[in-house]
PDB file of N, CA and C in Angstrom:
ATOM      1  N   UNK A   1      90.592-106.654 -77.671  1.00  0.00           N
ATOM      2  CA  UNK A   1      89.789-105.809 -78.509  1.00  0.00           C
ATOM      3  C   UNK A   1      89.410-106.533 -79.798  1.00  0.00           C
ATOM      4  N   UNK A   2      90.002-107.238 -80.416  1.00  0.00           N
ATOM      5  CA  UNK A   2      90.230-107.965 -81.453  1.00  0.00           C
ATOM      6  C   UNK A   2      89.166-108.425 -81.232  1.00  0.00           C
ATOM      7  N   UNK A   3      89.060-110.147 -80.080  1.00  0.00           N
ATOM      8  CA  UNK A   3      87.951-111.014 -79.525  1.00  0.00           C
ATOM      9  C   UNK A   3      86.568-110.081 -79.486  1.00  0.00           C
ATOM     10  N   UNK A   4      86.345-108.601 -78.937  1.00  0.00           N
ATOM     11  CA  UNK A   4      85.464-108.317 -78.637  1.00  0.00           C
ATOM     12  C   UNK A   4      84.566-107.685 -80.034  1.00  0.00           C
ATOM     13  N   UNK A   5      85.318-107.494 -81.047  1.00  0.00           N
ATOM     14  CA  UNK A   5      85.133-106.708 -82.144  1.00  0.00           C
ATOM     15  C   UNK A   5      85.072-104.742 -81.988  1.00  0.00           C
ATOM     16  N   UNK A   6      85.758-104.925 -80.957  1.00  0.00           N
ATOM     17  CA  UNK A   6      85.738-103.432 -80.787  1.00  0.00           C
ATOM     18  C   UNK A   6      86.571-102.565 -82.136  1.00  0.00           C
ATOM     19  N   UNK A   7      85.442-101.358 -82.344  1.00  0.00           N
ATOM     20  CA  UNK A   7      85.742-100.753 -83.191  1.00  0.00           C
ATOM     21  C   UNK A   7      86.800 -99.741 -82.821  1.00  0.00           C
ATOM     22  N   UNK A   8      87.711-100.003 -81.480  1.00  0.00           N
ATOM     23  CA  UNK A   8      89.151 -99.376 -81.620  1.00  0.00           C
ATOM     24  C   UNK A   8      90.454-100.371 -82.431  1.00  0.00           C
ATOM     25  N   UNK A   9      89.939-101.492 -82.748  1.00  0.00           N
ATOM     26  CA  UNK A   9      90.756-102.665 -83.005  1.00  0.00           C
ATOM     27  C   UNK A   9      92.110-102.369 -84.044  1.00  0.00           C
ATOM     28  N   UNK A  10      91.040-101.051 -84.771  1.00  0.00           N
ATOM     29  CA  UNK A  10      92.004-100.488 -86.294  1.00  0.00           C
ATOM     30  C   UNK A  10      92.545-102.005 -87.400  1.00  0.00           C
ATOM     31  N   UNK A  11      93.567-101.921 -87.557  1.00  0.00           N
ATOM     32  CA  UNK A  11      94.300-103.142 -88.552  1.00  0.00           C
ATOM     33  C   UNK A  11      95.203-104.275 -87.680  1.00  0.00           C
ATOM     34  N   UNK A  12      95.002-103.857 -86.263  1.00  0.00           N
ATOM     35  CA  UNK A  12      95.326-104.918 -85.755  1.00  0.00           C
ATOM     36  C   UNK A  12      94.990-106.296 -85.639  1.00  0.00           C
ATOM     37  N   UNK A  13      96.173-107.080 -85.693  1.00  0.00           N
ATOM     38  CA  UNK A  13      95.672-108.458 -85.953  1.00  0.00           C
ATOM     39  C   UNK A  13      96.042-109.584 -84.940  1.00  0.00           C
ATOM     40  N   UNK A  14      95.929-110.810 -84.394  1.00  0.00           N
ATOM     41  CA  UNK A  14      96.424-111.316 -83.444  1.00  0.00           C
ATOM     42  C   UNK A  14      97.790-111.899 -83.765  1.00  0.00           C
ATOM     43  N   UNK A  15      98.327-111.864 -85.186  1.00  0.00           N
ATOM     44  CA  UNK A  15      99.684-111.855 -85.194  1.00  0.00           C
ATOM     45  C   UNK A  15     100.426-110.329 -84.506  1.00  0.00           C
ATOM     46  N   UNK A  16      99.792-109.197 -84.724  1.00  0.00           N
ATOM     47  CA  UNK A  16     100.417-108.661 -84.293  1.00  0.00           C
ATOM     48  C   UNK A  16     100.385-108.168 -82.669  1.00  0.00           C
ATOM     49  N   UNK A  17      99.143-108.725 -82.102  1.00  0.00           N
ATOM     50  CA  UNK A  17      99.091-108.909 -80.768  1.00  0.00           C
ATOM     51  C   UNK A  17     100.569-109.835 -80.335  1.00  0.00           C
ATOM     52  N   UNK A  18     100.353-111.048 -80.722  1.00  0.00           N
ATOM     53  CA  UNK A  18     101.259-112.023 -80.179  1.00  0.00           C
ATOM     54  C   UNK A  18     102.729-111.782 -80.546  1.00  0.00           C
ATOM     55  N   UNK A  19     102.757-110.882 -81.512  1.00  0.00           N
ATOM     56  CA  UNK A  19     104.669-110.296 -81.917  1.00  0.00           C
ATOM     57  C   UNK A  19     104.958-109.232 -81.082  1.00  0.00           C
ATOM     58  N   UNK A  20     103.588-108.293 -80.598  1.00  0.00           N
ATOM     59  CA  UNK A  20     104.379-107.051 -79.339  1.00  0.00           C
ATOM     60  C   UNK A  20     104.344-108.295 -77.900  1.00  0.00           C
ATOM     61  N   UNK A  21     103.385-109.001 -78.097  1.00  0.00           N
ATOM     62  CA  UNK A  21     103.702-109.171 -76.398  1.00  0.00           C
ATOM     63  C   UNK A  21     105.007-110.674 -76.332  1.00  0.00           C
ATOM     64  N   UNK A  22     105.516-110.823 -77.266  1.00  0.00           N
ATOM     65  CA  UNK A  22     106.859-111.713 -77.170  1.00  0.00           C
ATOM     66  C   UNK A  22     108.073-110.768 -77.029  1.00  0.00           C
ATOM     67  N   UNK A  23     107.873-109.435 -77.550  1.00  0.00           N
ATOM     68  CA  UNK A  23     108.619-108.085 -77.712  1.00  0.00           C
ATOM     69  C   UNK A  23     108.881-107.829 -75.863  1.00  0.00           C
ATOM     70  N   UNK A  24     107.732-107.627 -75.630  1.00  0.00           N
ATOM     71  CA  UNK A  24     107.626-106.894 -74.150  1.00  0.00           C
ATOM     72  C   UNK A  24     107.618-108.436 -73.350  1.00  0.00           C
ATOM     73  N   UNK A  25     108.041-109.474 -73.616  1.00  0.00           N
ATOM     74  CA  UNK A  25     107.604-110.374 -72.372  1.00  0.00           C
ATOM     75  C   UNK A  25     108.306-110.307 -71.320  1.00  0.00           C
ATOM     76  N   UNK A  26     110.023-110.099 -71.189  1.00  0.00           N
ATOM     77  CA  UNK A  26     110.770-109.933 -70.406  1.00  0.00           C
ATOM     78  C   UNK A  26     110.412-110.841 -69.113  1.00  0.00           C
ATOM     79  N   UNK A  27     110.636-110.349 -67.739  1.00  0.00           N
ATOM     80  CA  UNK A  27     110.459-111.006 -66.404  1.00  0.00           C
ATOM     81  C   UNK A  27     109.113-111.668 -66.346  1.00  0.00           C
ATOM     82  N   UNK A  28     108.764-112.290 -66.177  1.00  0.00           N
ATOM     83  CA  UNK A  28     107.035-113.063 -65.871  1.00  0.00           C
ATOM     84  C   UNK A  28     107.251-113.862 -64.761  1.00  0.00           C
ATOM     85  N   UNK A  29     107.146-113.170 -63.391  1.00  0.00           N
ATOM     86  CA  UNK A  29     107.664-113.562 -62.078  1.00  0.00           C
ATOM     87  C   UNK A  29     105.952-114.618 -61.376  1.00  0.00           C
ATOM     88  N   UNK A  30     105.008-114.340 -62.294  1.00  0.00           N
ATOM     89  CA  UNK A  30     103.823-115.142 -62.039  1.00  0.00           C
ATOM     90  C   UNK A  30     102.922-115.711 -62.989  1.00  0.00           C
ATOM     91  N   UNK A  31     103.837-115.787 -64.106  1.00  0.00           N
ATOM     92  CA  UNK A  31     103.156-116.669 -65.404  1.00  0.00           C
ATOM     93  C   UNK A  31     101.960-115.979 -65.979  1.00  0.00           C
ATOM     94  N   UNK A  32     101.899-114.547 -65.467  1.00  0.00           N
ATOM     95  CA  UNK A  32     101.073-114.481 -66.742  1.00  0.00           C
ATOM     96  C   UNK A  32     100.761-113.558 -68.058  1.00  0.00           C
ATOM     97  N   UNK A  33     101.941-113.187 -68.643  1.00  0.00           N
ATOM     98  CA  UNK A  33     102.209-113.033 -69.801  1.00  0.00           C
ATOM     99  C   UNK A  33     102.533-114.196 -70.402  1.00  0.00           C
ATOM    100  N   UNK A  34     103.544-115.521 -70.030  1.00  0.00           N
ATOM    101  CA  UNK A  34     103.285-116.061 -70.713  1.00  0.00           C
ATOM    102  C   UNK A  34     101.635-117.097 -70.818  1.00  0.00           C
ATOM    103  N   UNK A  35     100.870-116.512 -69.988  1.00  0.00           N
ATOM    104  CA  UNK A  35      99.752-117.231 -70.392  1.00  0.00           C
ATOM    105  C   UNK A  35      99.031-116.604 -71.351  1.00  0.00           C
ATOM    106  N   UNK A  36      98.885-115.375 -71.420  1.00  0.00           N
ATOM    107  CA  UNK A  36      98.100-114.356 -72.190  1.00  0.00           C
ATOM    108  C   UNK A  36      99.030-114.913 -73.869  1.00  0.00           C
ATOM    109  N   UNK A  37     100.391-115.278 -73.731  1.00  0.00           N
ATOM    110  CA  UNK A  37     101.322-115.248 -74.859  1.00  0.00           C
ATOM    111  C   UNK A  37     100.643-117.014 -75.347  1.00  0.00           C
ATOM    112  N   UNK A  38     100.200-117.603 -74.342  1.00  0.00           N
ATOM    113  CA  UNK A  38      99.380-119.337 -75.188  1.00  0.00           C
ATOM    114  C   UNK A  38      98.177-118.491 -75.335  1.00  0.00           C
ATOM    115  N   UNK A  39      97.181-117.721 -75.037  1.00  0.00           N
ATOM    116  CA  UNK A  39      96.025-118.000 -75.216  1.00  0.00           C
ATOM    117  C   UNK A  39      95.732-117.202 -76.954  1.00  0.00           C
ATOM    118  N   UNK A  40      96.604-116.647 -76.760  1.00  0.00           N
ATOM    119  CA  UNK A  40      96.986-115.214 -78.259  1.00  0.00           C
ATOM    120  C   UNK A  40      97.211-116.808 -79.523  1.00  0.00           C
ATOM    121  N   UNK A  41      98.180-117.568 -78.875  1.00  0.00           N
ATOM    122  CA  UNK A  41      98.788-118.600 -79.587  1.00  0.00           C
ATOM    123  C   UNK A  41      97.292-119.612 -80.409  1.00  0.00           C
ATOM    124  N   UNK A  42      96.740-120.053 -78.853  1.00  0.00           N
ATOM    125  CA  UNK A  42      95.768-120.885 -79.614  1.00  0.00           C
ATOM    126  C   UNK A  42      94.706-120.472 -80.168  1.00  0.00           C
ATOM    127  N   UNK A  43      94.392-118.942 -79.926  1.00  0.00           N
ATOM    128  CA  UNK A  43      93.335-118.032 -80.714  1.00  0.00           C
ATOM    129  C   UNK A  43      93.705-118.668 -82.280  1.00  0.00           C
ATOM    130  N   UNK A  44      95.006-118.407 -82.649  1.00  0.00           N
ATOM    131  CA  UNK A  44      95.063-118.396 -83.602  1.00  0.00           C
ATOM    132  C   UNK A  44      95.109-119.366 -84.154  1.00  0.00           C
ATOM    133  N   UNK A  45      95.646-120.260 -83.870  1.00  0.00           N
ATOM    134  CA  UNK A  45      95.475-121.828 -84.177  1.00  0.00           C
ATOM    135  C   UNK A  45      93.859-122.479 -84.344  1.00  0.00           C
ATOM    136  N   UNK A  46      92.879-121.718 -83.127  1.00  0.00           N
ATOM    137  CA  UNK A  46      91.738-122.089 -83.711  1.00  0.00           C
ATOM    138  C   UNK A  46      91.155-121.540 -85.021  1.00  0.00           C
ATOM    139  N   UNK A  47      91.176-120.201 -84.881  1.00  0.00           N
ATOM    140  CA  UNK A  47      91.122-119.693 -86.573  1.00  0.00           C
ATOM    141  C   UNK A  47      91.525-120.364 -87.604  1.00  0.00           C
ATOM    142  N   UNK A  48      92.833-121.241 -87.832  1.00  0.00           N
ATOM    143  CA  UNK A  48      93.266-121.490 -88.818  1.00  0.00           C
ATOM    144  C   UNK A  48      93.158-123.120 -88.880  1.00  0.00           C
ATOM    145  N   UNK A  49      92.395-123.792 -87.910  1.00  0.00           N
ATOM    146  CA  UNK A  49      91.757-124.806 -87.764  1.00  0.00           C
ATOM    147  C   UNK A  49      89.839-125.132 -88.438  1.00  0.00           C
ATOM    148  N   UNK A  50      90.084-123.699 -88.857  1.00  0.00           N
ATOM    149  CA  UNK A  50      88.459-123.175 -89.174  1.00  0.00           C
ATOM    150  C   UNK A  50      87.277-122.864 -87.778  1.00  0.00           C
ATOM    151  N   UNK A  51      87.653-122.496 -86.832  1.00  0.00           N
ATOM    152  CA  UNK A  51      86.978-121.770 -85.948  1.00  0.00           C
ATOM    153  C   UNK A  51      86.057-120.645 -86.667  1.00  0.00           C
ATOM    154  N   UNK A  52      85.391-120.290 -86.625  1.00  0.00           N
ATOM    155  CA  UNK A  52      84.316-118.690 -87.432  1.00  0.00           C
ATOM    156  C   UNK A  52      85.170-117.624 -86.700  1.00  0.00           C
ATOM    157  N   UNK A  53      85.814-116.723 -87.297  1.00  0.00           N
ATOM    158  CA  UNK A  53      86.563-115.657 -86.780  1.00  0.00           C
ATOM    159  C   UNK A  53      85.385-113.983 -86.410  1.00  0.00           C
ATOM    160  N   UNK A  54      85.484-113.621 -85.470  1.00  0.00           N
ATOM    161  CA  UNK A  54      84.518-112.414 -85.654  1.00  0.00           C
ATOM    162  C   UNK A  54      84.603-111.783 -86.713  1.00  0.00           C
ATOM    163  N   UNK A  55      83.439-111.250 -87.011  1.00  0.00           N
ATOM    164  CA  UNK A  55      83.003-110.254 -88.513  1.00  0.00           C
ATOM    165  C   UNK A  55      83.984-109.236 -89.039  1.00  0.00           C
ATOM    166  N   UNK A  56      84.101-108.737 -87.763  1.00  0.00           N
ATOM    167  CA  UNK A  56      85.347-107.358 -88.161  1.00  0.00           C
ATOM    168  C   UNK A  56      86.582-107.179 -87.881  1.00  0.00           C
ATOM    169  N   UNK A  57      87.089-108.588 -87.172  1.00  0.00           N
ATOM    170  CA  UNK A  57      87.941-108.542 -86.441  1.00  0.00           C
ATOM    171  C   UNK A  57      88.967-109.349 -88.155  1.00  0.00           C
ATOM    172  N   UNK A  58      90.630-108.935 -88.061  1.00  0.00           N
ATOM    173  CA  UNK A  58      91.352-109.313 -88.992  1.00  0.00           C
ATOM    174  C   UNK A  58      92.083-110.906 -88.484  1.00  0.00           C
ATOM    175  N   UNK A  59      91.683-112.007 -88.444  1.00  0.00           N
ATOM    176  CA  UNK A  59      92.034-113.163 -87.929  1.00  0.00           C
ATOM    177  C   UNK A  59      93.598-113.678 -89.151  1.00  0.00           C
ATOM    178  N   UNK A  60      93.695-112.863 -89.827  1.00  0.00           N
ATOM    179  CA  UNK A  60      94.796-113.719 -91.122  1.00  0.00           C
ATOM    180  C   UNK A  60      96.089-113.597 -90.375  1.00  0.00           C
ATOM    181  N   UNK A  61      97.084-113.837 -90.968  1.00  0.00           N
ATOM    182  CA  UNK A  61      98.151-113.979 -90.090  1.00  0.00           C
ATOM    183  C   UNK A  61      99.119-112.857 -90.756  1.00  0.00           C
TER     184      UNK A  61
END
């Protein structure tokens, strides 16, 4: 929601994407939470590499 700029996004941020889904990662019997858990990772890393963050979306950490 974040990526898309959807206006359900509220004050969510991709730190706090990537802190519930390390919360909930538990069993990952086919890798892919932890893939969703790198792609959350390098979202943010590109942001703070200076990537252009969407308009409405909260990219800070």
């Amino acid at each position: 929601m974040i990526l898309r700029e959807s206006a359900h996004t509220g004050a969510g941020t991709l730190a706090d994407v990537e802190r519930l889904a390390q919360e909930g990662a538990g069993r990952d019997e086919h890798g892919y939470r932890g893939e969703f858990l790198q792609l959350v990772h390098r979202a943010r890393h590109l942001w703070r590499q200076g990537l252009p963050c969407p308009p409405r979306a909260q990219c800070e950490d």
